[in-house]
PDB file of N, CA and C in Angstrom:
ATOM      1  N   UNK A   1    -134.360 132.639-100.536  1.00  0.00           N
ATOM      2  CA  UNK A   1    -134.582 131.364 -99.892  1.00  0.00           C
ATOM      3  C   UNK A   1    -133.627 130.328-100.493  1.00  0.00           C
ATOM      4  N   UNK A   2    -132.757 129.554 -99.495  1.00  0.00           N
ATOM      5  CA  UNK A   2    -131.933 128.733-100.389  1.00  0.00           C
ATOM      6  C   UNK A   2    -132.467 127.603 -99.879  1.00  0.00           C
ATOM      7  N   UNK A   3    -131.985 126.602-101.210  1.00  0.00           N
ATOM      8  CA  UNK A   3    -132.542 125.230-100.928  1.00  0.00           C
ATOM      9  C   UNK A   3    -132.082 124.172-100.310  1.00  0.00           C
ATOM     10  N   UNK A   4    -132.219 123.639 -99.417  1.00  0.00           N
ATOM     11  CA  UNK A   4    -131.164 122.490 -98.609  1.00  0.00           C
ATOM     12  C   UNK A   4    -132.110 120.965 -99.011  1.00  0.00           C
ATOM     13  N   UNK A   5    -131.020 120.179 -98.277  1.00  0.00           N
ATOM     14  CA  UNK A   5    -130.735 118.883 -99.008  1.00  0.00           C
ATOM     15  C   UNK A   5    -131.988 118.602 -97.532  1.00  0.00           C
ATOM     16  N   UNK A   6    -132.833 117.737 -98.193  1.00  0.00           N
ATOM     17  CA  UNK A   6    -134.292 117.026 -97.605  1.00  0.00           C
ATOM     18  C   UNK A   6    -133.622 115.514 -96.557  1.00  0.00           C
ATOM     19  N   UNK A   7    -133.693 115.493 -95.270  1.00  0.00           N
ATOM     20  CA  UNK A   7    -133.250 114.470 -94.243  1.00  0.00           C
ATOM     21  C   UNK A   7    -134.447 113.310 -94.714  1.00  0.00           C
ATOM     22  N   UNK A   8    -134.238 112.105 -95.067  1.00  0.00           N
ATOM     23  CA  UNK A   8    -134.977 110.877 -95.828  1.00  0.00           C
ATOM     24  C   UNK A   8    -134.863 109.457 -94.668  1.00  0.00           C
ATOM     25  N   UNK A   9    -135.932 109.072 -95.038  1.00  0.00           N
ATOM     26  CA  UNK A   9    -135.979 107.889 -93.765  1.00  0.00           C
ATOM     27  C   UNK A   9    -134.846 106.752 -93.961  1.00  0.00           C
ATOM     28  N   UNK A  10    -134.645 106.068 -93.504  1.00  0.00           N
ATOM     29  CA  UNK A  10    -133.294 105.189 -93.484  1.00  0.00           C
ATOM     30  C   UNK A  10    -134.441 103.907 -94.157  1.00  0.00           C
ATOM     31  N   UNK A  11    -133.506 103.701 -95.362  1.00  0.00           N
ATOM     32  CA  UNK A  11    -134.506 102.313 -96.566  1.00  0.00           C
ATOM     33  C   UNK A  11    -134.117 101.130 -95.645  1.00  0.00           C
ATOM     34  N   UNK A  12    -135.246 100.158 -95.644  1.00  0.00           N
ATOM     35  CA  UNK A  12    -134.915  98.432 -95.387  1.00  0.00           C
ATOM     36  C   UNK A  12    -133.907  97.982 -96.265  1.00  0.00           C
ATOM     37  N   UNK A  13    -133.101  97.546 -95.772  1.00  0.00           N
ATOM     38  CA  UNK A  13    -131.655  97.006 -96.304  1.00  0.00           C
ATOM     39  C   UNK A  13    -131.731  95.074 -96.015  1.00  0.00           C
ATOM     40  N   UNK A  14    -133.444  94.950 -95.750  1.00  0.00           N
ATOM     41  CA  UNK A  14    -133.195  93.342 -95.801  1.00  0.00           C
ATOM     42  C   UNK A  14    -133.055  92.405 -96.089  1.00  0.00           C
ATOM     43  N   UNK A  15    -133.294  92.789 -97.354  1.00  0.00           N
ATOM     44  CA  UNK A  15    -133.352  91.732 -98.644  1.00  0.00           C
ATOM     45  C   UNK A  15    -131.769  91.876 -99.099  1.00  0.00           C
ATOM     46  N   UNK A  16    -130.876  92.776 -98.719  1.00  0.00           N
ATOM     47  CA  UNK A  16    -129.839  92.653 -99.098  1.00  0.00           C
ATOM     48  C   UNK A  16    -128.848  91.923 -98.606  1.00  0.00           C
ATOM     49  N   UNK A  17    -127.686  91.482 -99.292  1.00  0.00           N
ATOM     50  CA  UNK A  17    -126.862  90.350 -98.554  1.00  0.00           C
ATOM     51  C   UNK A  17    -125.720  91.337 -97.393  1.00  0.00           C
ATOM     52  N   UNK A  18    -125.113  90.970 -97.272  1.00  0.00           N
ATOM     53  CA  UNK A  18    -124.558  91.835 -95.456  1.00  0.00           C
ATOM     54  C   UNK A  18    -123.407  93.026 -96.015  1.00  0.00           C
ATOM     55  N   UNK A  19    -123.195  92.310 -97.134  1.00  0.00           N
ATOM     56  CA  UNK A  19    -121.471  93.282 -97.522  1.00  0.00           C
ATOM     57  C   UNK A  19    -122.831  94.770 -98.490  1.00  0.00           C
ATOM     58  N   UNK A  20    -123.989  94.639 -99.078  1.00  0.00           N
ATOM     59  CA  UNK A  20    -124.561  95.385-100.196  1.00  0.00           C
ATOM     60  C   UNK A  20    -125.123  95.774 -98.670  1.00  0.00           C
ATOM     61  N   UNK A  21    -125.994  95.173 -97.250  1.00  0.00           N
ATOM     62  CA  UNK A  21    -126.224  96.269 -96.156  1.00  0.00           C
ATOM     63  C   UNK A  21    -125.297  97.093 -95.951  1.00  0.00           C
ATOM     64  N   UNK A  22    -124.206  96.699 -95.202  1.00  0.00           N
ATOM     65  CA  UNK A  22    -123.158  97.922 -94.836  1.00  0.00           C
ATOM     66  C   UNK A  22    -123.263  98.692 -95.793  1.00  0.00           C
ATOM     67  N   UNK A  23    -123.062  98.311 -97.325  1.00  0.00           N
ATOM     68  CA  UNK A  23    -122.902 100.040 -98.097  1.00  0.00           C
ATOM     69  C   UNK A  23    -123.846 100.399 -98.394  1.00  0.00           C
ATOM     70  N   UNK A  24    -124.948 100.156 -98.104  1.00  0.00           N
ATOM     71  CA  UNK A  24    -126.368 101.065 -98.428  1.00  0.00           C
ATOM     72  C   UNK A  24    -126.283 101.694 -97.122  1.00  0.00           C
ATOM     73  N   UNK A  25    -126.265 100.716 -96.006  1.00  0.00           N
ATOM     74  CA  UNK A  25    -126.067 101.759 -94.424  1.00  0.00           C
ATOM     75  C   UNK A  25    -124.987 102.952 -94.276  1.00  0.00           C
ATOM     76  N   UNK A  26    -123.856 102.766 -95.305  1.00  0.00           N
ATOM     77  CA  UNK A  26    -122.748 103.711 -94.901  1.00  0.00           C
ATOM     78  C   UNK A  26    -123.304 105.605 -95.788  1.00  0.00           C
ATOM     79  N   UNK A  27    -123.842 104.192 -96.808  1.00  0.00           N
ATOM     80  CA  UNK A  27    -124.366 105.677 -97.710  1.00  0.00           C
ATOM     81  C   UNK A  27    -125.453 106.411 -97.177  1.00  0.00           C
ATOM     82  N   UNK A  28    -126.314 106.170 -96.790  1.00  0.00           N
ATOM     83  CA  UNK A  28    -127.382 106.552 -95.810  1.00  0.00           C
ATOM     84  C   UNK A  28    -126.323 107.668 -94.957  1.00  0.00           C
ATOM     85  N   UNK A  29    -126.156 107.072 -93.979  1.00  0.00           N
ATOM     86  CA  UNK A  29    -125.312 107.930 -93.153  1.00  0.00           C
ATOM     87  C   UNK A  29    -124.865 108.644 -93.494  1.00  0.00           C
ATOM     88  N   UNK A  30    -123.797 108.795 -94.637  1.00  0.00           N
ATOM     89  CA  UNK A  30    -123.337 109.952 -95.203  1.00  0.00           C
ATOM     90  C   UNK A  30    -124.183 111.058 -95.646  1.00  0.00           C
ATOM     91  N   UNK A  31    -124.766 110.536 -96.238  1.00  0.00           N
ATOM     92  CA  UNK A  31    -125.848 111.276 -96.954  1.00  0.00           C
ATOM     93  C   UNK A  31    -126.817 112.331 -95.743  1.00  0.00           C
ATOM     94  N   UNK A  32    -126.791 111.754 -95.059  1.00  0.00           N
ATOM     95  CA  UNK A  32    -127.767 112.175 -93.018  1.00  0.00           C
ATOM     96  C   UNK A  32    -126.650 113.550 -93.005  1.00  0.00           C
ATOM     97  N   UNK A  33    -125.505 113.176 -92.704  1.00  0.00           N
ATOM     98  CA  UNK A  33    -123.901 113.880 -92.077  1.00  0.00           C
ATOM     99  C   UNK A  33    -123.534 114.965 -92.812  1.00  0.00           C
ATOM    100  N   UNK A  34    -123.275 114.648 -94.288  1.00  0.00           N
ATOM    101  CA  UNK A  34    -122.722 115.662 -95.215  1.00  0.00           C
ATOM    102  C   UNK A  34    -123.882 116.260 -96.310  1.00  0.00           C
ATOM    103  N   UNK A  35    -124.987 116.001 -96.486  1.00  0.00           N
ATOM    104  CA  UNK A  35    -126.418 116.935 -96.722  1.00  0.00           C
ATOM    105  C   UNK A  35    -126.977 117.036 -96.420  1.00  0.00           C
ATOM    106  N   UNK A  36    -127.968 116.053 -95.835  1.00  0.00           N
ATOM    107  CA  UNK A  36    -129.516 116.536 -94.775  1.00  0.00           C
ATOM    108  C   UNK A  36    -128.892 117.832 -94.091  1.00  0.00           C
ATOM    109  N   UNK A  37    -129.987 118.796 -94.807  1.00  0.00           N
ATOM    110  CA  UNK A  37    -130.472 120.052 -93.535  1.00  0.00           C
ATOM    111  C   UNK A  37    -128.917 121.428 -94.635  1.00  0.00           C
ATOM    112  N   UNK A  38    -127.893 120.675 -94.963  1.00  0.00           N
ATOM    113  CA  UNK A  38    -127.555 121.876 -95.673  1.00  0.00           C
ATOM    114  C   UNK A  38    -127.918 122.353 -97.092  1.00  0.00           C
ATOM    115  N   UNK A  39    -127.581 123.892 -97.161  1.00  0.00           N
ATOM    116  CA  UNK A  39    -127.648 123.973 -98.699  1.00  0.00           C
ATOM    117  C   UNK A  39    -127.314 123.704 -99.622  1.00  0.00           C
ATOM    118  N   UNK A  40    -127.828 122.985-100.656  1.00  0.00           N
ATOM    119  CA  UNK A  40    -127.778 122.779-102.115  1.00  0.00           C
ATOM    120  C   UNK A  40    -126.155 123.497-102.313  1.00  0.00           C
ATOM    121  N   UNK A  41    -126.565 124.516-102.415  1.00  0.00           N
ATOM    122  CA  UNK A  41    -124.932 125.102-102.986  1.00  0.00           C
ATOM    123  C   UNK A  41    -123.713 124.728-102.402  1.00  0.00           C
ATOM    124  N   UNK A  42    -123.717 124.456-100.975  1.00  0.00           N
ATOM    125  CA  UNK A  42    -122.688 124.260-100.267  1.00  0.00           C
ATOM    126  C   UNK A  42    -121.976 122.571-100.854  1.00  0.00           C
ATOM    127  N   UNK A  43    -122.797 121.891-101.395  1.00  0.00           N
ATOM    128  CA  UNK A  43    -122.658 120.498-101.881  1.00  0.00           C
ATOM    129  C   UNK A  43    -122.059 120.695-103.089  1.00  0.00           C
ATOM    130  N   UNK A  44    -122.628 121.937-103.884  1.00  0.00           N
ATOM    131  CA  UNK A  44    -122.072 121.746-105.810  1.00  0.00           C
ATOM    132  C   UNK A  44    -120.923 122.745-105.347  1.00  0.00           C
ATOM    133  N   UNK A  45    -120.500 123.732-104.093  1.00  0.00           N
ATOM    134  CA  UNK A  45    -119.353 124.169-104.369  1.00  0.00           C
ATOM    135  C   UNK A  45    -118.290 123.397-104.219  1.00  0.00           C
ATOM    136  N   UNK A  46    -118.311 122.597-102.853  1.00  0.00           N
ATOM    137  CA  UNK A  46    -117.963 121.508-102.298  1.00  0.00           C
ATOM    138  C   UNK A  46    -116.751 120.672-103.600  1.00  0.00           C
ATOM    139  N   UNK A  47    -118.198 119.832-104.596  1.00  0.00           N
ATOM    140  CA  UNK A  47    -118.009 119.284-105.558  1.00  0.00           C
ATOM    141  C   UNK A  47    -117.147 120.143-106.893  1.00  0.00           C
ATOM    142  N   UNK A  48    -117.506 121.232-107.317  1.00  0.00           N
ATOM    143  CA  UNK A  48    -116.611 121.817-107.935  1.00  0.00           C
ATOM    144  C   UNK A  48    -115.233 122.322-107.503  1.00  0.00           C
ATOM    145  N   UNK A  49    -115.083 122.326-106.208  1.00  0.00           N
ATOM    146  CA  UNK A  49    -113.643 122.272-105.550  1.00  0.00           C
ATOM    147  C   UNK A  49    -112.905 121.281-106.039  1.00  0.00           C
ATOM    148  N   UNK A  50    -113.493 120.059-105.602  1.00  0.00           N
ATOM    149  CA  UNK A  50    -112.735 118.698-105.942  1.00  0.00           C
ATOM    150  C   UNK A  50    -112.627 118.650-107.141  1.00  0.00           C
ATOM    151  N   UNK A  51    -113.408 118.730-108.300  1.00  0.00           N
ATOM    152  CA  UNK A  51    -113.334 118.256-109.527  1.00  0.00           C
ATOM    153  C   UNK A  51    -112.007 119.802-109.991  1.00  0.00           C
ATOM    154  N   UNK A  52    -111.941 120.367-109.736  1.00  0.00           N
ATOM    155  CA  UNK A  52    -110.900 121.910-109.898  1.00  0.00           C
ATOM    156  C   UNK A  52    -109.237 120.952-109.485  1.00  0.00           C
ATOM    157  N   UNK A  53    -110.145 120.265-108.202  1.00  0.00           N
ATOM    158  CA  UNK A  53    -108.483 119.880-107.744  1.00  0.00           C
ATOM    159  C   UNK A  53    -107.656 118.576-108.622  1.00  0.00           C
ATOM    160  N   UNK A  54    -108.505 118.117-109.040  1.00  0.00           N
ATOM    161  CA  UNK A  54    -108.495 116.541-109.605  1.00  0.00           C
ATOM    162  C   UNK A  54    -108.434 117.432-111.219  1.00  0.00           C
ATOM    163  N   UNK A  55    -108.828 117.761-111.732  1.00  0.00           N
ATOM    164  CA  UNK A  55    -108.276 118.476-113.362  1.00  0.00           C
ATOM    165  C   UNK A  55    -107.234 118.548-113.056  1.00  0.00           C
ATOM    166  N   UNK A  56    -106.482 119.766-112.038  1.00  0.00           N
ATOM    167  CA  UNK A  56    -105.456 120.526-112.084  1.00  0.00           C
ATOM    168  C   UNK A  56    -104.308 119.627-111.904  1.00  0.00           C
ATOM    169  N   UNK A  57    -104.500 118.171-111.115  1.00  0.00           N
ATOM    170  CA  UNK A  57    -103.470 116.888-111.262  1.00  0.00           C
ATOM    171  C   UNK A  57    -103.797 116.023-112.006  1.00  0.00           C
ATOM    172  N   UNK A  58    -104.175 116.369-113.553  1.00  0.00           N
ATOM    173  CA  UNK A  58    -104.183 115.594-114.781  1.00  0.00           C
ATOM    174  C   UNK A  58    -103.460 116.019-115.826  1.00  0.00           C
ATOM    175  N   UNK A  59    -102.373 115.156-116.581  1.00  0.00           N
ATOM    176  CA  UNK A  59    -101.446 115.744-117.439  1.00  0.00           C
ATOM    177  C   UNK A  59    -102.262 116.535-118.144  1.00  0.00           C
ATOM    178  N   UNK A  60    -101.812 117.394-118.874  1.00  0.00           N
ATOM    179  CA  UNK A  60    -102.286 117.855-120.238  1.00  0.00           C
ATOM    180  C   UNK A  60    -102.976 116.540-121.013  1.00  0.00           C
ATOM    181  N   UNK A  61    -103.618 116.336-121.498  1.00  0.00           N
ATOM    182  CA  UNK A  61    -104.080 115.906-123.081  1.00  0.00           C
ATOM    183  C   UNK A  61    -103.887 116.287-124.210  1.00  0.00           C
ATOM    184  N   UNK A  62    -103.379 117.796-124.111  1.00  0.00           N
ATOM    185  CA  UNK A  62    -103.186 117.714-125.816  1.00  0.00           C
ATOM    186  C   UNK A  62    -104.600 118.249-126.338  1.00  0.00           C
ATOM    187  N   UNK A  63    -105.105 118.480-125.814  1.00  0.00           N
ATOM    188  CA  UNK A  63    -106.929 119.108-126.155  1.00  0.00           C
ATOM    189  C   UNK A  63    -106.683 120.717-126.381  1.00  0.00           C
ATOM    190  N   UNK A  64    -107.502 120.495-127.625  1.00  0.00           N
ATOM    191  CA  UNK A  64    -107.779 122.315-127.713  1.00  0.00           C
ATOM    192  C   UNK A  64    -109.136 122.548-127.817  1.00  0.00           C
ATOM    193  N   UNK A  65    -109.459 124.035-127.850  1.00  0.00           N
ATOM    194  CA  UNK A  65    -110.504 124.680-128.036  1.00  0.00           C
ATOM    195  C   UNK A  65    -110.908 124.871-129.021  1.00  0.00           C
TER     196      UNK A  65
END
């Protein structure tokens, strides 16, 4: 059984001023689009892609093991 991402009611955004609505509304949405209803894993592979791609265009540091 895999676990997917839970679809959540859209929060009152009224107390907020108009520029903090839009980005609570944009995030909402996203959040609806790119997880509600898929699996968990498909999100952390997703995410470990990017973070793979974003290391691999960072100089060295000079770091060891």
């Amino acid at each position: 059984m895999a676990w997917t991402w839970q679809p959540v009611p859209e929060r009152a955004a009224g107390a907020l001023r108009t520029r903090g609505r839009a980005w609570e509304v944009s995030r909402y949405h996203a959040y609806q689009e790119f997880l509600a209803g898929h699996p968990v894993t498909e999100a952390l592979t997703r995410a470990a892609g990017f973070v793979r791609t974003a290391a691999a265009r960072l100089p060295a540091a000079g770091l060891s093991a």
